[in-house]
PDB file of N, CA and C in Angstrom:
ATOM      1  N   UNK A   1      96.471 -36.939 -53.643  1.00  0.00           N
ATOM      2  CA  UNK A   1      95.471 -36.560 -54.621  1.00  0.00           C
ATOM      3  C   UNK A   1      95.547 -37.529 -55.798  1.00  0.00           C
ATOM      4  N   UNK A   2      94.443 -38.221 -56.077  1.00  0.00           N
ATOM      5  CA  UNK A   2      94.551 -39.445 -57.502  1.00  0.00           C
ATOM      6  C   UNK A   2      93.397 -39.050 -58.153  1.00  0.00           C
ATOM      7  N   UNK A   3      93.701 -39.161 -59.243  1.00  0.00           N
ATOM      8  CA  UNK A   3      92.374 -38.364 -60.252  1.00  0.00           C
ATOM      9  C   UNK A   3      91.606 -39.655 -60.315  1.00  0.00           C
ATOM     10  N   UNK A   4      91.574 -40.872 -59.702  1.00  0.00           N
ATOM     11  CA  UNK A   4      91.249 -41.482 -60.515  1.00  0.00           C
ATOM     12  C   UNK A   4      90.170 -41.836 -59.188  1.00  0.00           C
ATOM     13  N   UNK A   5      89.683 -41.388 -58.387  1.00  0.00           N
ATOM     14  CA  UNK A   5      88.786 -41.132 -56.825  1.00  0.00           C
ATOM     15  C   UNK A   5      88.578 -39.788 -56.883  1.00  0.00           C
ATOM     16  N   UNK A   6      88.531 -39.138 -58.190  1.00  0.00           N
ATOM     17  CA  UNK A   6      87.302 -37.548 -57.865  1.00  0.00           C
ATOM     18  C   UNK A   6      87.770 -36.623 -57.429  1.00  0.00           C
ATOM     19  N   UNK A   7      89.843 -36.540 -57.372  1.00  0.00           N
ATOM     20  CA  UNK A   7      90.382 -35.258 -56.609  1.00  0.00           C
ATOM     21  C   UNK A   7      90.161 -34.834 -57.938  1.00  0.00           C
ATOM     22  N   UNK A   8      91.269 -33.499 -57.007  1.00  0.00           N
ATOM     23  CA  UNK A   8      91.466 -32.273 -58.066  1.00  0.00           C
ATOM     24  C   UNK A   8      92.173 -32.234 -59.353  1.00  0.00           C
ATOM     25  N   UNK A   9      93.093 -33.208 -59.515  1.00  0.00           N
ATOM     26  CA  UNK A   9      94.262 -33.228 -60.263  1.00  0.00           C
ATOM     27  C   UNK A   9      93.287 -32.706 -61.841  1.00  0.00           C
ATOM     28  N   UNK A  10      92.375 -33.598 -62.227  1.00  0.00           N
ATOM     29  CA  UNK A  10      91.766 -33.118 -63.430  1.00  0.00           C
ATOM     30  C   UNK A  10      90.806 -31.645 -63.899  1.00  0.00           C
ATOM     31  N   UNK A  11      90.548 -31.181 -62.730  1.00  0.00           N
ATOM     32  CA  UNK A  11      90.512 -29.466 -62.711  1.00  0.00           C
ATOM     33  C   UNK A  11      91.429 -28.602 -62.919  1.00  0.00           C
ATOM     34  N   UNK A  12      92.242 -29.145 -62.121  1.00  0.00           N
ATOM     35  CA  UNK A  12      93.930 -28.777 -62.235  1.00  0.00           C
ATOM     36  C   UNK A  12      94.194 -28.577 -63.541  1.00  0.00           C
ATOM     37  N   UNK A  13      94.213 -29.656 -64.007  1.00  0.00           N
ATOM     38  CA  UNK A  13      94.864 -29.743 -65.572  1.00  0.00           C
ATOM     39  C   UNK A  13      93.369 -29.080 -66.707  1.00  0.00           C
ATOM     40  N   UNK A  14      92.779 -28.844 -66.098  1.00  0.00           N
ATOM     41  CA  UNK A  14      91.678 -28.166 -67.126  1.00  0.00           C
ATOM     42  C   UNK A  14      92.186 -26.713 -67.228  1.00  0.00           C
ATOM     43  N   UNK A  15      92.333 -25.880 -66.155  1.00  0.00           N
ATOM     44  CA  UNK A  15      92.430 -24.877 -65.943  1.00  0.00           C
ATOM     45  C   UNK A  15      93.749 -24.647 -66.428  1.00  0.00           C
ATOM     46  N   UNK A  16      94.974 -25.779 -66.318  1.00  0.00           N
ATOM     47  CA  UNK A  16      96.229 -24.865 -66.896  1.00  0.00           C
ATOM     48  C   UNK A  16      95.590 -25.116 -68.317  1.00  0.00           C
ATOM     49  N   UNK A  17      95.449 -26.129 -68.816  1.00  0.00           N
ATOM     50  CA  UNK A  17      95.347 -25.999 -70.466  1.00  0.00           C
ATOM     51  C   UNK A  17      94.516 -24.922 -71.040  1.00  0.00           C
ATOM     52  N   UNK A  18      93.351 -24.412 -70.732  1.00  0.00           N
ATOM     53  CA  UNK A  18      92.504 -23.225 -70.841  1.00  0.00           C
ATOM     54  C   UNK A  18      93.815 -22.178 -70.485  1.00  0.00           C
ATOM     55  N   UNK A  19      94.419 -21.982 -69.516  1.00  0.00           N
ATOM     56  CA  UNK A  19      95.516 -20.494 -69.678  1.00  0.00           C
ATOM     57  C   UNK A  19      96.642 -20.893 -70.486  1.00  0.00           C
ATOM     58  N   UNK A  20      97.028 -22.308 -70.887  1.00  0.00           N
ATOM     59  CA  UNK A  20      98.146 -21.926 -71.793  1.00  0.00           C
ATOM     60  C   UNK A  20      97.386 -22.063 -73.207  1.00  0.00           C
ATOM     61  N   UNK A  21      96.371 -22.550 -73.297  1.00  0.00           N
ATOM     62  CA  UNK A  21      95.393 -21.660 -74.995  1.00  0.00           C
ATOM     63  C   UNK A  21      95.352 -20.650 -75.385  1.00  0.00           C
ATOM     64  N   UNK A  22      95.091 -19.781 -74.379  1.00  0.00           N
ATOM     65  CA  UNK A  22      94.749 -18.401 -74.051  1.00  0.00           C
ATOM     66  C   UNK A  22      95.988 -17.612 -74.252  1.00  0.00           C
ATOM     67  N   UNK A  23      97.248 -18.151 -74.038  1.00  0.00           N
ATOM     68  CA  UNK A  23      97.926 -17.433 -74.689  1.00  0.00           C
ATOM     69  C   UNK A  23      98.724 -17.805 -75.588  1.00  0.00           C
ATOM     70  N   UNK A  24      98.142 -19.032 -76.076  1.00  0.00           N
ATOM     71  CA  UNK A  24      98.028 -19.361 -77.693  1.00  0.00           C
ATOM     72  C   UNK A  24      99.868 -20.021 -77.418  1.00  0.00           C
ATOM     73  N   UNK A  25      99.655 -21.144 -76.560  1.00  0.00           N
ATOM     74  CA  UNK A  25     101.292 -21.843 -76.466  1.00  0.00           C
ATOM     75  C   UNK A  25     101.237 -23.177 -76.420  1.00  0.00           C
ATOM     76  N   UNK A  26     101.807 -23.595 -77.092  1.00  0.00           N
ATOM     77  CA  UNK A  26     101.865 -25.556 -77.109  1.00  0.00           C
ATOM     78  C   UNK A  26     102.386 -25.592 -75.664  1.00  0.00           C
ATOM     79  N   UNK A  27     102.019 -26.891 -75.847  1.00  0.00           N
ATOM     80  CA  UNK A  27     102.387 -27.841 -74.378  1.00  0.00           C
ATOM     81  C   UNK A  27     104.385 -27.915 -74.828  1.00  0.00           C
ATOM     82  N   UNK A  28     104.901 -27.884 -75.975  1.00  0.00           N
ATOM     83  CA  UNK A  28     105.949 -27.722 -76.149  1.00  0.00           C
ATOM     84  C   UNK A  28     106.892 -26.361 -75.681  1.00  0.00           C
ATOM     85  N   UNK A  29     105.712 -25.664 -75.755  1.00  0.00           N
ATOM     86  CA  UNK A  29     106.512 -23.872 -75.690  1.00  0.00           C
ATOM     87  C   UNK A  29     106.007 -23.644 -73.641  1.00  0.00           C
ATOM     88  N   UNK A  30     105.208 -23.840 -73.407  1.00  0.00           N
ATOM     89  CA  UNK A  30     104.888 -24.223 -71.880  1.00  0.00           C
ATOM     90  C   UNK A  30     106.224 -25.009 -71.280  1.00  0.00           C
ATOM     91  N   UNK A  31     106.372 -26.138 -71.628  1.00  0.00           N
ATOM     92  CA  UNK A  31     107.066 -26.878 -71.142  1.00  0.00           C
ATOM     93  C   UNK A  31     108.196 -26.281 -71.116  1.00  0.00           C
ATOM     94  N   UNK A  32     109.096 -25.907 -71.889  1.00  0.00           N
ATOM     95  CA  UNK A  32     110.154 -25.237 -72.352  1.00  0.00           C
ATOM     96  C   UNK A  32     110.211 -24.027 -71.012  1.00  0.00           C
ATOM     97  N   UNK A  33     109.098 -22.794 -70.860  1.00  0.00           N
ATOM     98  CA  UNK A  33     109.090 -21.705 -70.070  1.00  0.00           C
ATOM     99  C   UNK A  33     109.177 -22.646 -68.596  1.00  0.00           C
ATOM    100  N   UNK A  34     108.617 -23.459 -68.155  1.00  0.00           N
ATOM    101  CA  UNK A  34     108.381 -23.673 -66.942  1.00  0.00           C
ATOM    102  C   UNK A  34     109.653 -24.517 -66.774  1.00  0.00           C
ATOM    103  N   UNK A  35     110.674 -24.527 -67.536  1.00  0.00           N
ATOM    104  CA  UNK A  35     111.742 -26.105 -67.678  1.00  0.00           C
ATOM    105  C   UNK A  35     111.053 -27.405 -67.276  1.00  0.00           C
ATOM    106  N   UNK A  36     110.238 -28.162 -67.958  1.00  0.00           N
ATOM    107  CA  UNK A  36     109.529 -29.350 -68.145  1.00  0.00           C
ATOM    108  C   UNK A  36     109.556 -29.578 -69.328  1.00  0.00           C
ATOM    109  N   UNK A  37     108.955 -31.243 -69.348  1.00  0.00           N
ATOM    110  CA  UNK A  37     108.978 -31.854 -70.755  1.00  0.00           C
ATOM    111  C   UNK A  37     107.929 -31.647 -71.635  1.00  0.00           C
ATOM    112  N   UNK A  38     107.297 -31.772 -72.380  1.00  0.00           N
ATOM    113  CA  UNK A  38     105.891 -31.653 -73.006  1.00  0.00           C
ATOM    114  C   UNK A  38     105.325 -33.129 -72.361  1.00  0.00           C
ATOM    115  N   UNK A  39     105.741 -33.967 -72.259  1.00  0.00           N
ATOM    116  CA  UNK A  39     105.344 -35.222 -71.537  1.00  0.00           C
ATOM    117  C   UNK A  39     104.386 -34.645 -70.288  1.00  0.00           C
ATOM    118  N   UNK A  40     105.347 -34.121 -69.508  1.00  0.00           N
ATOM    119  CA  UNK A  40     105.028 -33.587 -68.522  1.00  0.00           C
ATOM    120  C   UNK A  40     103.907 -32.898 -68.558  1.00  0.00           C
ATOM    121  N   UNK A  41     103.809 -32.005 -69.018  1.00  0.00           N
ATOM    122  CA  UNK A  41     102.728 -31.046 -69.555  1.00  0.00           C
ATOM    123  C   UNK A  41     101.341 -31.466 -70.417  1.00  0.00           C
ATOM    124  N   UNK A  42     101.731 -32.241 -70.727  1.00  0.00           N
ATOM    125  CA  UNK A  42     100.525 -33.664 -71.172  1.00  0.00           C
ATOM    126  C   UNK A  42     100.175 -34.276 -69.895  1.00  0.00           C
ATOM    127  N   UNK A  43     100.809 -34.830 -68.814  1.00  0.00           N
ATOM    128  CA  UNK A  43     100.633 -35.507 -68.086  1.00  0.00           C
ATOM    129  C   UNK A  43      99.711 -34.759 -66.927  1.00  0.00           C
ATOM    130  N   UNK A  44      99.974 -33.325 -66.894  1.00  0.00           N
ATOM    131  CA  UNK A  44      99.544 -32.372 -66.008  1.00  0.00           C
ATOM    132  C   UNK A  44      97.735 -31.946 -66.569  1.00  0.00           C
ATOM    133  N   UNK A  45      97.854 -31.916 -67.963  1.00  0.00           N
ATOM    134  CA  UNK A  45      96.841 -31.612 -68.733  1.00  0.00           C
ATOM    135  C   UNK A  45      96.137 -32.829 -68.324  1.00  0.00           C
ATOM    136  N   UNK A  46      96.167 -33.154 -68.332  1.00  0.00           N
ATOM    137  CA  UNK A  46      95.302 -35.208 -68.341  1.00  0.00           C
ATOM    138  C   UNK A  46      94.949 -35.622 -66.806  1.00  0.00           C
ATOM    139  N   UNK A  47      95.963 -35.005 -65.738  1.00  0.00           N
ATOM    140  CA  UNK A  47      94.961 -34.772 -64.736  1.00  0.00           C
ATOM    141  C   UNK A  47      95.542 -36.285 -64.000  1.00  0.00           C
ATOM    142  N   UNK A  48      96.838 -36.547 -64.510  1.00  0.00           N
ATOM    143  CA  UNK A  48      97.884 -37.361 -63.814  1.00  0.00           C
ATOM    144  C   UNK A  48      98.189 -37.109 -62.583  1.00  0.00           C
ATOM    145  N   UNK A  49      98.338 -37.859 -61.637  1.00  0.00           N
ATOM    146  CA  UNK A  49      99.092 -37.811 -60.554  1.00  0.00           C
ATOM    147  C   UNK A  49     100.672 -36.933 -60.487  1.00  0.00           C
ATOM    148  N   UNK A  50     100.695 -35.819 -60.375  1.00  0.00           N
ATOM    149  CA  UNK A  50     102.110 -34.812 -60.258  1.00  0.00           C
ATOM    150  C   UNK A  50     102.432 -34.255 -58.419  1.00  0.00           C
ATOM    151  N   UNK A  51     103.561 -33.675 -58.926  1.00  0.00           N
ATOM    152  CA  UNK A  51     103.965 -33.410 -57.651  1.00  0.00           C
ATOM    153  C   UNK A  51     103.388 -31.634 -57.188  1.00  0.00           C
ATOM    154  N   UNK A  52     103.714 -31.118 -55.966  1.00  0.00           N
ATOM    155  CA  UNK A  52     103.095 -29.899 -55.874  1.00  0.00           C
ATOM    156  C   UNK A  52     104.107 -29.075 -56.514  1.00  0.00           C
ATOM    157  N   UNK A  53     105.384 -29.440 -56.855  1.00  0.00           N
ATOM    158  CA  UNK A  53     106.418 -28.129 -57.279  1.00  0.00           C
ATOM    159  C   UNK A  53     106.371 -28.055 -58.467  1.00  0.00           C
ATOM    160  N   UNK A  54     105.777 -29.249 -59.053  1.00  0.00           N
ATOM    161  CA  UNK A  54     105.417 -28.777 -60.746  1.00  0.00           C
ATOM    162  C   UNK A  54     104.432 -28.491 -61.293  1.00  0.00           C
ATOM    163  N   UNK A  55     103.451 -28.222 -60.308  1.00  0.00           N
ATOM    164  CA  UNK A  55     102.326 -27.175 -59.941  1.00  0.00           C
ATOM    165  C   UNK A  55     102.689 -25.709 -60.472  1.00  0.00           C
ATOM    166  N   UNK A  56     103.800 -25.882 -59.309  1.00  0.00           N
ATOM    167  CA  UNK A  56     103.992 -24.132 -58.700  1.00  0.00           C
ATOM    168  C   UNK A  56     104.987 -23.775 -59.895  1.00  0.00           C
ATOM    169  N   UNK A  57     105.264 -24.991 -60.542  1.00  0.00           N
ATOM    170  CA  UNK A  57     106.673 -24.068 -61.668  1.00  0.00           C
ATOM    171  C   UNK A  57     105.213 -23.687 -62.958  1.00  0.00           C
ATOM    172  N   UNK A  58     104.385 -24.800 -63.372  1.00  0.00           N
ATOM    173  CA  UNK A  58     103.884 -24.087 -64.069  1.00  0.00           C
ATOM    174  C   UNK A  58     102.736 -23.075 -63.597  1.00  0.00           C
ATOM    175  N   UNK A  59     102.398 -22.656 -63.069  1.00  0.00           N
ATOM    176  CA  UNK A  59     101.609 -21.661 -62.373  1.00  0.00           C
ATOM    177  C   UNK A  59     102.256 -20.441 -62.223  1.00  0.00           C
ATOM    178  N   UNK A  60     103.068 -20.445 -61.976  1.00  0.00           N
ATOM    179  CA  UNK A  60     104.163 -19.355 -62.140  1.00  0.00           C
ATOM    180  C   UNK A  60     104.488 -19.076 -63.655  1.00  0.00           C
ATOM    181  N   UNK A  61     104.758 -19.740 -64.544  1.00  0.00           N
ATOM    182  CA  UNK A  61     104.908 -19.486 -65.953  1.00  0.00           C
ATOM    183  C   UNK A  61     103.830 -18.729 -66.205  1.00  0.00           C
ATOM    184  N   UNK A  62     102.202 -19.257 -66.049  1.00  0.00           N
ATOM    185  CA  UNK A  62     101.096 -18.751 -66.269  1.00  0.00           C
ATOM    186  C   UNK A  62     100.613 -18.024 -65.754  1.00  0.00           C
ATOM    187  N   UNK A  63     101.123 -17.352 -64.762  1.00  0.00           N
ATOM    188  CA  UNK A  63     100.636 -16.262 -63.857  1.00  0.00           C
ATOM    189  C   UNK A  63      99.278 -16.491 -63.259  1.00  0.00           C
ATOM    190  N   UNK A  64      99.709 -18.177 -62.438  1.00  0.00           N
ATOM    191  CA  UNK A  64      98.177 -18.163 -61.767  1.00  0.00           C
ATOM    192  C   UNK A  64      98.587 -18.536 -60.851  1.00  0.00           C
ATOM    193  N   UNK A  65      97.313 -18.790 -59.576  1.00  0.00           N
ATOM    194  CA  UNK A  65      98.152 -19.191 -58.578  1.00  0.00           C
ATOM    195  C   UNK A  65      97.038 -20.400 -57.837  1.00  0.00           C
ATOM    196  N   UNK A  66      97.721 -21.035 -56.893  1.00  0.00           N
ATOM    197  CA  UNK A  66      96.774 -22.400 -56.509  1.00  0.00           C
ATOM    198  C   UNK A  66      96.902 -22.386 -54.839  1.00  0.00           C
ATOM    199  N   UNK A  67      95.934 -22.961 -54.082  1.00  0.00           N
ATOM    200  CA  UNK A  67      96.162 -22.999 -52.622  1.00  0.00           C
ATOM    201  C   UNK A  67      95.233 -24.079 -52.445  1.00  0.00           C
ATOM    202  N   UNK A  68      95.763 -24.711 -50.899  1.00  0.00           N
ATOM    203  CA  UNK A  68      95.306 -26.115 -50.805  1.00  0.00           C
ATOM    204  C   UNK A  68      94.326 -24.817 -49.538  1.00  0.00           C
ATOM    205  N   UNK A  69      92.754 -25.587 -49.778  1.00  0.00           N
ATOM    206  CA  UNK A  69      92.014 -24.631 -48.343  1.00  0.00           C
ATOM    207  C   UNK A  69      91.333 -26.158 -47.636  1.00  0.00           C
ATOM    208  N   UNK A  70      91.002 -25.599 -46.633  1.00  0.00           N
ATOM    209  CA  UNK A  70      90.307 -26.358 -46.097  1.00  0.00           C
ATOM    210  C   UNK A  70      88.477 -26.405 -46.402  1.00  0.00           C
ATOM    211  N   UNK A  71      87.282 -27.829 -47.102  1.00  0.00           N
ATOM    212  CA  UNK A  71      86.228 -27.665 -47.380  1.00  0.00           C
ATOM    213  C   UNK A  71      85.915 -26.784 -46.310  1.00  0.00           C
ATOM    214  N   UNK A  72      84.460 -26.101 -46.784  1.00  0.00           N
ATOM    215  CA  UNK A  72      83.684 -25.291 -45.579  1.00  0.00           C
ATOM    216  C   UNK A  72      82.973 -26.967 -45.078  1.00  0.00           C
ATOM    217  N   UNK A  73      82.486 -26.965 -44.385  1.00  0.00           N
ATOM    218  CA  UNK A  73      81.809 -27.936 -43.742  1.00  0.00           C
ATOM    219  C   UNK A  73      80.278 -27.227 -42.907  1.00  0.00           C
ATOM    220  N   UNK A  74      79.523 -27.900 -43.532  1.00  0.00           N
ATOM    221  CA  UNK A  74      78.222 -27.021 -42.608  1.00  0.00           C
ATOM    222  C   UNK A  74      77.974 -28.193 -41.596  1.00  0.00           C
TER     223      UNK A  74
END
């Protein structure tokens, strides 16, 4: 997945930053709950190239959850 060819990574990072607003937490206080850096958490926000387990650590902090599906295809 490379944000930089139209994947997901920058939805990705839209959607965590909208839930960690929402409950009103810096990328410092995020980072901290999920054990990551704020770097990190910048990097995730911005829609960087990351791995899937630092997905799932912050998704889990935020109580959301993510799944790879397959497109429908008509």
């Amino acid at each position: 997945m490379d944000s930089t060819h139209g994947g997901p990574l920058p939805e990705f990072g839209k959607v965590i930053r909208d839930a960690r607003d929402a409950r009103g937490w810096s990328q410092d206080e995020l980072g901290r709950r999920a054990s990551l850096s704020r770097p990190t958490i910048a990097r995730v926000e911005r829609g960087d190239d990351i791995s899937t387990a630092t997905l799932a650590k912050i998704a889990a902090v935020l109580g959301l959850k993510f799944e790879l599906r397959a497109d429908d295809q008509d």
